[in-house]
Protein backbone atom coordinates (compact mmCIF):
# COMPACT_ATOMS: atom_id res chain seq x y z
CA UNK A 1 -0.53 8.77 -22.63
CA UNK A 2 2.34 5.85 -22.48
CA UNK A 3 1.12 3.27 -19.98
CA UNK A 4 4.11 1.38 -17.74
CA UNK A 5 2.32 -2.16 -16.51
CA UNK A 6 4.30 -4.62 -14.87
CA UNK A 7 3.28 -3.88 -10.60
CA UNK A 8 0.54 -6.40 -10.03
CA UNK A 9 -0.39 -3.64 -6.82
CA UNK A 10 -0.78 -0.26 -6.04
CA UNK A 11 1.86 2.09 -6.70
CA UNK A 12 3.43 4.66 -3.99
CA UNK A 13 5.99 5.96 -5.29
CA UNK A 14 8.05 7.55 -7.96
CA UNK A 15 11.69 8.71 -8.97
CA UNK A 16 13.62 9.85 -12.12
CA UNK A 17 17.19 8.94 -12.40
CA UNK A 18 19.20 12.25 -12.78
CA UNK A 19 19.80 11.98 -16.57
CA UNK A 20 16.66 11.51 -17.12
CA UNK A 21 16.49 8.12 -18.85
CA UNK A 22 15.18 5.55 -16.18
CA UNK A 23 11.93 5.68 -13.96
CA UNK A 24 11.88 4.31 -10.24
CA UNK A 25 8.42 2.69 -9.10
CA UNK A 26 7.66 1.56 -5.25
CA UNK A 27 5.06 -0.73 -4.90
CA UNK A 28 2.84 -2.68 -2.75
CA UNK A 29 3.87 -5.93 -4.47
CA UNK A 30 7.02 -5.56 -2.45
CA UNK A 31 9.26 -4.70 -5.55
CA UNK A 32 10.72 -1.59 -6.95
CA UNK A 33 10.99 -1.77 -10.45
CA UNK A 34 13.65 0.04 -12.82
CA UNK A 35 11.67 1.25 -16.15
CA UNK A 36 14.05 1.79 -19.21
CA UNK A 37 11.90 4.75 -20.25
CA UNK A 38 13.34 4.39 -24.12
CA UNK A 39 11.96 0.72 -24.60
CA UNK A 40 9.47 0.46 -21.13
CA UNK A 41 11.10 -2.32 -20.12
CA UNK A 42 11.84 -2.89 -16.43
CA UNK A 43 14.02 -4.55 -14.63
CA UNK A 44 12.69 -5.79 -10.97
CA UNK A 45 14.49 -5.48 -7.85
CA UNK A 46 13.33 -7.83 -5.11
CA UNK A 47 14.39 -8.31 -1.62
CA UNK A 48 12.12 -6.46 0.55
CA UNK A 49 9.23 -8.52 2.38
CA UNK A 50 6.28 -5.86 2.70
CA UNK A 51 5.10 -3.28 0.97
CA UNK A 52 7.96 -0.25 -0.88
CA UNK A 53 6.56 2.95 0.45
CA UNK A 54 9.31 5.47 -0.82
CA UNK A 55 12.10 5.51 -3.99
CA UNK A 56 14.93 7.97 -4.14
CA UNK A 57 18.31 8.29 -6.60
CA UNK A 58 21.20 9.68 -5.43
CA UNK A 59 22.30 12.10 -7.92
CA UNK A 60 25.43 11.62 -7.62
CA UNK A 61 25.98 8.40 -8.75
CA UNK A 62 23.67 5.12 -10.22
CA UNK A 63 22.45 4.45 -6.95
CA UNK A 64 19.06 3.65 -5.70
CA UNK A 65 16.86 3.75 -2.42
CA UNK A 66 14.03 2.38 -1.18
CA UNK A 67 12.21 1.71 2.03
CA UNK A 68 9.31 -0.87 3.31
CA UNK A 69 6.59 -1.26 5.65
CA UNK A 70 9.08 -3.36 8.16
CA UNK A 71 11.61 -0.76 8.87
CA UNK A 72 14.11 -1.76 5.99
CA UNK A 73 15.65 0.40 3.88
CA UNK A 74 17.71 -0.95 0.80
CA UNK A 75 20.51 0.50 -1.26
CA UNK A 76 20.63 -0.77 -4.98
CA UNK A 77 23.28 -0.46 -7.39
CA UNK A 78 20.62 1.09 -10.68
CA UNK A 79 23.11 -1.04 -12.89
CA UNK A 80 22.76 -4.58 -11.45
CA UNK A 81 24.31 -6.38 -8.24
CA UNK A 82 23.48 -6.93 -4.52
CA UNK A 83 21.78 -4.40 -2.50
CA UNK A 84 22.73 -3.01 0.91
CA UNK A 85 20.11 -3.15 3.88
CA UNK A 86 19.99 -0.91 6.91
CA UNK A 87 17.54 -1.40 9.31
CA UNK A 88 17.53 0.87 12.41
CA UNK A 89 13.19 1.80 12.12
CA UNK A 90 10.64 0.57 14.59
CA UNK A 91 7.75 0.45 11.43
CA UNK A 92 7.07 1.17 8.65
CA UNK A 93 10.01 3.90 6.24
CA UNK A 94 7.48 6.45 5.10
CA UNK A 95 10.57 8.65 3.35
CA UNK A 96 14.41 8.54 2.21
CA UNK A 97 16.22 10.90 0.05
CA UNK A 98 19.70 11.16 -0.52
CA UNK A 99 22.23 14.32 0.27
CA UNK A 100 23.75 16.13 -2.58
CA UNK A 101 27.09 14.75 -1.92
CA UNK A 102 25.93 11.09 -1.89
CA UNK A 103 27.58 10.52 1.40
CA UNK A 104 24.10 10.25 3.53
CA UNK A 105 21.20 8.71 3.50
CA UNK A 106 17.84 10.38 5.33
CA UNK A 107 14.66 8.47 6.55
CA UNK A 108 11.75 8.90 8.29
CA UNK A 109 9.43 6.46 9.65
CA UNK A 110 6.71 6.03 11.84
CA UNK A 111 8.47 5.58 14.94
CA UNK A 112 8.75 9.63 14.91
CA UNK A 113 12.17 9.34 14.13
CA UNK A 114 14.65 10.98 11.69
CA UNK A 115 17.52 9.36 10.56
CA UNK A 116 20.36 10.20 9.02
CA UNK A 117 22.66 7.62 7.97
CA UNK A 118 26.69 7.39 7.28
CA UNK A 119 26.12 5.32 4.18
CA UNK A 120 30.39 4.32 4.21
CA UNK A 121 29.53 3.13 8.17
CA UNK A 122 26.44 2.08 7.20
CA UNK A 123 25.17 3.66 10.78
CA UNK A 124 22.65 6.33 11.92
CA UNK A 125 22.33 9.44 13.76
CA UNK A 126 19.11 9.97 15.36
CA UNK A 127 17.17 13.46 15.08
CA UNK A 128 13.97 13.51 18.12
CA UNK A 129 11.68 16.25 18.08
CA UNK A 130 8.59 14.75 16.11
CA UNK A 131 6.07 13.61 18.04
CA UNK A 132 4.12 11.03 15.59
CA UNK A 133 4.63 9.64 12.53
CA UNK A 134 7.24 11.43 9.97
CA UNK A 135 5.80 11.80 6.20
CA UNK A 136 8.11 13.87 4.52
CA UNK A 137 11.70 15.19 4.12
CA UNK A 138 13.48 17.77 1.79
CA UNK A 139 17.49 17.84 1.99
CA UNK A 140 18.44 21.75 0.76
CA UNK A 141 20.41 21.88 -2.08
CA UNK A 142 23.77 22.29 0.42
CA UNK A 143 22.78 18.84 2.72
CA UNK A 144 23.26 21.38 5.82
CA UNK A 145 19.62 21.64 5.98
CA UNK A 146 16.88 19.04 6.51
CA UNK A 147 13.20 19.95 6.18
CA UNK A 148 10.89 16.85 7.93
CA UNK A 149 6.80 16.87 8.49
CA UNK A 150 4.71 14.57 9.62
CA UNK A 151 1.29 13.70 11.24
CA UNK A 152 2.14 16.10 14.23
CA UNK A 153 1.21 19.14 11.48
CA UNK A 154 5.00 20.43 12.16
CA UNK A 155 7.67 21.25 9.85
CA UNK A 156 10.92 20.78 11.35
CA UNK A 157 13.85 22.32 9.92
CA UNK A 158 17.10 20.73 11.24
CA UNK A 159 20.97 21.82 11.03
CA UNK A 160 22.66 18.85 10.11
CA UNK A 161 25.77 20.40 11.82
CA UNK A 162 24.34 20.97 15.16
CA UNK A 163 21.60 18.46 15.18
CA UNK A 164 19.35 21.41 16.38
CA UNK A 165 15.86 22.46 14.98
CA UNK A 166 13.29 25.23 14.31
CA UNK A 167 9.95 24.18 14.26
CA UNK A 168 7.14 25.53 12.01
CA UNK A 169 3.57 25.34 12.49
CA UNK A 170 0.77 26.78 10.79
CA UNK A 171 -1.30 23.81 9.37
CA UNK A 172 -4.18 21.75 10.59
CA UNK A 173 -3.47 18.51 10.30
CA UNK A 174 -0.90 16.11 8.97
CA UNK A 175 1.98 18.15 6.70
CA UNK A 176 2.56 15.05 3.85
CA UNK A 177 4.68 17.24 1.50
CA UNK A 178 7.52 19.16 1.68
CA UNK A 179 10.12 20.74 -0.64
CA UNK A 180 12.70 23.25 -0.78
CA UNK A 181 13.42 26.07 -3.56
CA UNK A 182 16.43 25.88 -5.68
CA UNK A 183 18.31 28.90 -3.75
CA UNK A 184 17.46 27.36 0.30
CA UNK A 185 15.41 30.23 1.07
CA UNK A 186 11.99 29.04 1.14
CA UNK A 187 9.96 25.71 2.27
CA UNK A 188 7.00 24.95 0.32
CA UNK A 189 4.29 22.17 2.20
CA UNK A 190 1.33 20.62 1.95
CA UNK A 191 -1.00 19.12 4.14
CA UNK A 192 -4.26 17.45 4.86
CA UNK A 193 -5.82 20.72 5.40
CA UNK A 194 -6.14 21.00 1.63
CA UNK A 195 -3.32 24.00 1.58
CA UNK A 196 0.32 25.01 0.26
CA UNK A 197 2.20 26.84 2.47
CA UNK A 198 5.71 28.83 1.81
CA UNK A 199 7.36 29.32 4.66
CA UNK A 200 11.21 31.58 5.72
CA UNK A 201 12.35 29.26 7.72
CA UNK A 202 14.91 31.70 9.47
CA UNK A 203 12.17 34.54 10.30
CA UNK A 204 9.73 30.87 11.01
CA UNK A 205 6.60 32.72 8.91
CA UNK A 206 4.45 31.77 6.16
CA UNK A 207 2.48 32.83 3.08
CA UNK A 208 -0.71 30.71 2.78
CA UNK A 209 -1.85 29.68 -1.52
């Protein structure tokens, strides 16, 4: 077992760059750090003032995300220089992830919203229809599709196009993980209830593990 110290607090969060090489951590210290998995080095990149709940790279280029327990959500260049802050969250960024094309940015937060933000604008498009705090997201592999859950125990599966939304229930309790398979056509969650659920979104049913 290879052992990565350097976060002086608990860790939240975790991301692999797409080739591979470099590790994202999200911390309660406040700082993401940038692990050189070939030496374990990191490099640390401070600016946010609370607690880093969530890390995503966008696979389409060396770019970094991360969000905090006061609503900010910074954009880091994964090869050095200033970040890029968007703030638009009433509390605390539980979630962001990236689209496949690079162009957006999605968060959630505990203010029940979804966001999805023009990262060339640097502005954001509002999606309502949770009604407490947002845990999760999954972009499909397309970014037409946007699967959110949160403590509400719905899965909300949102066309990016239309801003419109299916809604899936089934567990009891809060859904805290979500993700989609390779080909778009099935939803795989997880919740407090201890269960994995795969769900069709378009026929909205489920097969319980």
């Amino acid at each position: 077992v290879r052992v990565l110290r350097g976060h002086p607090k608990e860790v939240f969060d975790l991301t692999y760059s797409p080739d591979g090489r470099r590790l994202a951590s999200a911390a309660g210290d406040g700082d993401v750090r940038l692990w050189d998995l070939r030496t374990g080095r990191s490099r640390v990149l401070s600016g946010h003032l609370d607690r880093v709940y969530s890390v995503a790279f966008d696979t389409t280029g060396p770019r970094l995300a991360s969000a905090s327990g006061v609503g900010v959500i910074k954009i880091w260049p994964a090869r050095g220089g200033d970040s890029i802050t968007l703030k638009g969250h009433r509390g605390r960024v539980n979630a962001v992830r990236f689209d496949p094309t690079g162009r957006r940015l999605f968060s959630a937060g505990d203010d029940t919203l979804v966001k999805v933000w023009d990262l060339k604008q640097r502005i954001a498009r509002d999606l309502h229809g949770h009604t407490e705090s947002v845990l999760a997201l999954a972009p499909d592999s397309t970014g037409t599709r946007l699967a959110s859950a949160g403590d509400d125990g719905t899965i909300r599966v949102w066309n990016l196009e239309r801003s419109s939304h299916r809604k899936l229930q089934g567990h009891r309790g809060a859904v805290t993980a979500l993700a989609w398979d390779p080909r778009g056509a099935r939803i795989a969650s997880g919740g407090e209830d201890r269960t994995v659920r795969l769900w069709d979104p378009e026929r909205q049913s489920h097969q319980r593990l």
